[in-house]
C-alpha atoms as a PDB file:
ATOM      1  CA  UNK A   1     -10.500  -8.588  11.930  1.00  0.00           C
ATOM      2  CA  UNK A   2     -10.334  -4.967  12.816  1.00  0.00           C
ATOM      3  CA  UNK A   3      -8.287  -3.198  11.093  1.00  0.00           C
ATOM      4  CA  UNK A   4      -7.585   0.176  13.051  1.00  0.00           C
ATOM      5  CA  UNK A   5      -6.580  -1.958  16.163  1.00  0.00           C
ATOM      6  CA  UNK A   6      -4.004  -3.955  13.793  1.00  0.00           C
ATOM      7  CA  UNK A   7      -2.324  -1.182  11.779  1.00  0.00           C
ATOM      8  CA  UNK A   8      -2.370   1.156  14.985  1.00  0.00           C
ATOM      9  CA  UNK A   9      -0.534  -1.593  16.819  1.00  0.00           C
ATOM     10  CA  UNK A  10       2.049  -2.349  13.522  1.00  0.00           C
ATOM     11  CA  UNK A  11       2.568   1.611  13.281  1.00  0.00           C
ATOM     12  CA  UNK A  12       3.786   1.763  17.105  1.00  0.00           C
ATOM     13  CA  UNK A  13       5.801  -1.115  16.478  1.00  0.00           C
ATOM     14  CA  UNK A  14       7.748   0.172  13.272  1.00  0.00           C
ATOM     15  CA  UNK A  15       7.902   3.622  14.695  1.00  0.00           C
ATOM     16  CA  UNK A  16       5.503   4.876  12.191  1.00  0.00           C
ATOM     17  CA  UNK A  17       2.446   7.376  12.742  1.00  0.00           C
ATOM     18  CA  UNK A  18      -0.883   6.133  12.518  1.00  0.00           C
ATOM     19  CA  UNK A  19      -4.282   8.065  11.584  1.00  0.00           C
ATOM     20  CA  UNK A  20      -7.715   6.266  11.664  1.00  0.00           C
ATOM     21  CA  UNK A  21     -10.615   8.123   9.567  1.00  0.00           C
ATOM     22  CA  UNK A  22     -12.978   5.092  10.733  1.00  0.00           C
ATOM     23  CA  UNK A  23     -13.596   1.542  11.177  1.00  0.00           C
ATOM     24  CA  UNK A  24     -12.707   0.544   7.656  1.00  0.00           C
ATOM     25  CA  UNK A  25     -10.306   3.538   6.521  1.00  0.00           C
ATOM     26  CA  UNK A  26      -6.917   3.908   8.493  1.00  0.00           C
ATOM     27  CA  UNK A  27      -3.498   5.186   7.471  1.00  0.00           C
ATOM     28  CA  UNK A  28       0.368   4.495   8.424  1.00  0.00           C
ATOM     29  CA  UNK A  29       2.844   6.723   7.718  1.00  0.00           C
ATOM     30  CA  UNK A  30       5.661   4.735   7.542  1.00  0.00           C
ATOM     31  CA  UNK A  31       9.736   4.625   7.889  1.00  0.00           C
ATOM     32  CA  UNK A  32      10.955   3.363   4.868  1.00  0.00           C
ATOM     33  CA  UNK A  33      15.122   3.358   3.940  1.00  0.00           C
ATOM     34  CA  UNK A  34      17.101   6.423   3.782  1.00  0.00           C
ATOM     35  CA  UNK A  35      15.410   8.356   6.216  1.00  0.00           C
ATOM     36  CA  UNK A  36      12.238   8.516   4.436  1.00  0.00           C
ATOM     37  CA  UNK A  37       8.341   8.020   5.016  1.00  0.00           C
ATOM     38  CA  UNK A  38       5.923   6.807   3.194  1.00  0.00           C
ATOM     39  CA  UNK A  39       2.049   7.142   3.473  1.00  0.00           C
ATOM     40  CA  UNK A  40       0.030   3.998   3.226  1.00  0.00           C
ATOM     41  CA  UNK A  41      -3.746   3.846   3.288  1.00  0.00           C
ATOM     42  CA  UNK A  42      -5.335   0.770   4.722  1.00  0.00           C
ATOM     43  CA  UNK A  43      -9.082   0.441   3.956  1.00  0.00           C
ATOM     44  CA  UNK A  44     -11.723  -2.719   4.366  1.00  0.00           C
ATOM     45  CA  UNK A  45     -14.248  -2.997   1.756  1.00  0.00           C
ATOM     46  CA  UNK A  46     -16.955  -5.336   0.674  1.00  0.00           C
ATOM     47  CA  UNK A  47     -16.455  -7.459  -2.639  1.00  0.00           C
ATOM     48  CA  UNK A  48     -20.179  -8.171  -3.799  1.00  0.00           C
ATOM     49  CA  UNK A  49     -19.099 -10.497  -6.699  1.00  0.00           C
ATOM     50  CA  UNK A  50     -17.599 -12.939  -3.924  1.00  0.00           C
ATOM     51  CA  UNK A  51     -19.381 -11.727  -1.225  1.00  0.00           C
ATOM     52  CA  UNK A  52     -16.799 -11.162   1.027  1.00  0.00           C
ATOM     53  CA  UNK A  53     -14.774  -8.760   2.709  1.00  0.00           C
ATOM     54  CA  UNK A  54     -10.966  -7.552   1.104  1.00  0.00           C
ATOM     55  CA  UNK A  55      -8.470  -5.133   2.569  1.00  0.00           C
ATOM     56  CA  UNK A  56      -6.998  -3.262   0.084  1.00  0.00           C
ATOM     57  CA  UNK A  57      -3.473  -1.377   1.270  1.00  0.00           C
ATOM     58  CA  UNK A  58      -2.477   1.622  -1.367  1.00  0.00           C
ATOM     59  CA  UNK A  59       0.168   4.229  -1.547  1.00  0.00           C
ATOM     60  CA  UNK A  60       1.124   6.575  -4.591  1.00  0.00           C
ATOM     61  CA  UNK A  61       4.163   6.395  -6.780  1.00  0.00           C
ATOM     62  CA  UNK A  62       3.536   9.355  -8.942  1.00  0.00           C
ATOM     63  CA  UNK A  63       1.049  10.980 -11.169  1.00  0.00           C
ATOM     64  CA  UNK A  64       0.391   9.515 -14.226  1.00  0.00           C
ATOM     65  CA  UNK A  65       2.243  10.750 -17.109  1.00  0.00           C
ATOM     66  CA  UNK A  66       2.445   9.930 -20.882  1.00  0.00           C
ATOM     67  CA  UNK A  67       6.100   9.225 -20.270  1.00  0.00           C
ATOM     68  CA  UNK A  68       5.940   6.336 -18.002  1.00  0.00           C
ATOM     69  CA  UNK A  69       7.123   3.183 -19.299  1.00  0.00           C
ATOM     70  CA  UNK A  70       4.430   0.957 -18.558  1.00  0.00           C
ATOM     71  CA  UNK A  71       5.940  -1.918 -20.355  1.00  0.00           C
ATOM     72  CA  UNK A  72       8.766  -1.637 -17.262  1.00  0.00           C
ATOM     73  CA  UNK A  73       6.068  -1.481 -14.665  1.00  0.00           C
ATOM     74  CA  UNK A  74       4.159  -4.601 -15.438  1.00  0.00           C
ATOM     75  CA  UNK A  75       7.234  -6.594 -15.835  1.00  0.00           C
ATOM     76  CA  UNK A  76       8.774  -5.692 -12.781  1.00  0.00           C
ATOM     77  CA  UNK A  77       5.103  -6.852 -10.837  1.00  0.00           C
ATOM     78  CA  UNK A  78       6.391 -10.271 -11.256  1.00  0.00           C
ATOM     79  CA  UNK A  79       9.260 -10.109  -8.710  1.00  0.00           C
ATOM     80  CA  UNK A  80       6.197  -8.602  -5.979  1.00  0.00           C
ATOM     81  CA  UNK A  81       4.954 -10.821  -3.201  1.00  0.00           C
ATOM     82  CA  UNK A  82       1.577  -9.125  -2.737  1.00  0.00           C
ATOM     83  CA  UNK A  83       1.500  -5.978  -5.053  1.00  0.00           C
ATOM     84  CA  UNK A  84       0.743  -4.580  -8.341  1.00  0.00           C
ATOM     85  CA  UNK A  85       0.617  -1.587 -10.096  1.00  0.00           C
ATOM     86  CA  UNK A  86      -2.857   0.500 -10.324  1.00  0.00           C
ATOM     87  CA  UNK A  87      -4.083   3.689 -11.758  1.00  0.00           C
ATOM     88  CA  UNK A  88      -6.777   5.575  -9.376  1.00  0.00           C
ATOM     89  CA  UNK A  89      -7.657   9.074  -9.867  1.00  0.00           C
ATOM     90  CA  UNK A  90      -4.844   9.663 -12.324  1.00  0.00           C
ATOM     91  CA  UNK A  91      -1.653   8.674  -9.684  1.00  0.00           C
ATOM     92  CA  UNK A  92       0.215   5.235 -10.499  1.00  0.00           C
ATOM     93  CA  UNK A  93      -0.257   3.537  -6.815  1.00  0.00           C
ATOM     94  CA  UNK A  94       1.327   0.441  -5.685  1.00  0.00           C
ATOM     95  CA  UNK A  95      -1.900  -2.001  -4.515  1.00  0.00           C
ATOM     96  CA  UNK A  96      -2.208  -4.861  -2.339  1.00  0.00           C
ATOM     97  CA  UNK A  97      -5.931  -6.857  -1.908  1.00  0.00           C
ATOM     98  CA  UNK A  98      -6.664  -9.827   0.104  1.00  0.00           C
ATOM     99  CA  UNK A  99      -9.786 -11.876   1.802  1.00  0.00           C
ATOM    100  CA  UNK A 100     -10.177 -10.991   4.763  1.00  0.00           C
ATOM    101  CA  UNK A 101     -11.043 -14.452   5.436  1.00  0.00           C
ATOM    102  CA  UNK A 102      -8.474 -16.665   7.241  1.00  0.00           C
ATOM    103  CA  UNK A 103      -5.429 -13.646   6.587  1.00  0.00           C
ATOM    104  CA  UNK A 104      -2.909 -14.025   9.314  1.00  0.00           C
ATOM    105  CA  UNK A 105      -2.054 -10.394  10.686  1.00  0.00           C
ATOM    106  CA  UNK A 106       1.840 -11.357   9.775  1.00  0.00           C
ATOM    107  CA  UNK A 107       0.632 -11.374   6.338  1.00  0.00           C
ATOM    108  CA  UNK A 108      -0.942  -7.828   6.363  1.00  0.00           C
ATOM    109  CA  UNK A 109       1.975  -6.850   7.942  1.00  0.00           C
ATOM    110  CA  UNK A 110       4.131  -7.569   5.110  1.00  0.00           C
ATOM    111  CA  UNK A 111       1.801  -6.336   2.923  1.00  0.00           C
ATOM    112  CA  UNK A 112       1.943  -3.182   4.550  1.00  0.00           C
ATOM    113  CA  UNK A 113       5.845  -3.342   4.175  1.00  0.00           C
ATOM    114  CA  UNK A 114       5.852  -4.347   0.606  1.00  0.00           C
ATOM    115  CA  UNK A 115       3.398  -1.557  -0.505  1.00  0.00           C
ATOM    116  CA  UNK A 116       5.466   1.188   1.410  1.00  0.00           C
ATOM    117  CA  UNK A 117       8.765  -0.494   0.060  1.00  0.00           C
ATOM    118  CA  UNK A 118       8.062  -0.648  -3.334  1.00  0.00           C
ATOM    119  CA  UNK A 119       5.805   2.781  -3.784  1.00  0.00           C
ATOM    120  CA  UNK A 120       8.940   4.128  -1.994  1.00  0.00           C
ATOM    121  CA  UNK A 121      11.289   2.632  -4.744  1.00  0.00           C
ATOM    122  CA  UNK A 122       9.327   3.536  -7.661  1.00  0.00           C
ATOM    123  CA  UNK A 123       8.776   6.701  -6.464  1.00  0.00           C
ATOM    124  CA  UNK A 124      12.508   7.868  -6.216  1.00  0.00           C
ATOM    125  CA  UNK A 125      12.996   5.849  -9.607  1.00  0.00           C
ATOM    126  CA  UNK A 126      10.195   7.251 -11.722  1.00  0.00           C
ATOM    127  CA  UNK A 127      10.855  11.084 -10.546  1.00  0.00           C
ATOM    128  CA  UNK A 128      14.112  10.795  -8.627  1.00  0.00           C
ATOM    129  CA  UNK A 129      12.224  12.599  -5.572  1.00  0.00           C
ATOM    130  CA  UNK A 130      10.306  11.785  -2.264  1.00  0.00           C
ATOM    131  CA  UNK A 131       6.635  12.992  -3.386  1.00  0.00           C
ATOM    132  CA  UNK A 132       4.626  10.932  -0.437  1.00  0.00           C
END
């Protein structure tokens, strides 16, 4: 599956803007509610304990702070579809990761949807602004 050629196409269908930094690294900024956007980066890597390929779709909540109740966080993962919560390079993101193997592109669709949806959410809930 190629994922530039898929996320290009969802991005023109949501109304979103689209920016490919190569064949395995592409990002949608996307409408979300209230007017808002947020930036989701798409990227296809290779897992070598299974030896297969995953896309992983992030966006960023916030930066990490000693205040965050993390408690909240990981209970509220169990009402997501696709997503969790994940700490890279000191942001809380919202993360979804999948095989690459027999996903339908309806399904990364909705991941893409659920990851800008919720990072969205917890944005404006954790610091009661739109950051990203």
């Amino acid at each position: 599956m190629e994922l530039s050629s898929l996320m290009k196409k969802y991005a023109e269908q949501i109304g979103g803007q689209y920016t490919e930094y190569d064949q395995s690294n592409s990002i949608i900024i996307m409408p979300v509610s209230g007017g808002r956007f947020q930036t989701v980066l798409g990227r296809i890597t290779q897992n070598e304990l299974y030896n297969r390929k995953l896309i992983s779709l992030n966006s960023k909540v916030c930066a990490v702070k000693p205040d965050l109740d993390f408690k909240m966080l990981l209970e509220q993962t169990a009402y997501f579809n696709y997503c969790r919560f994940v700490i890279k390079e000191n942001y809380l993101q919202i993360e979804a990761v999948a095989s690459l193997i027999g996903i339908s592109e309806e399904t990364i669709k909705e991941m893409v949807q659920e990851v800008a949806n919720l990072a969205d959410q917890f944005e404006l809930k954790l610091t009661g602004v739109d950051i990203h």
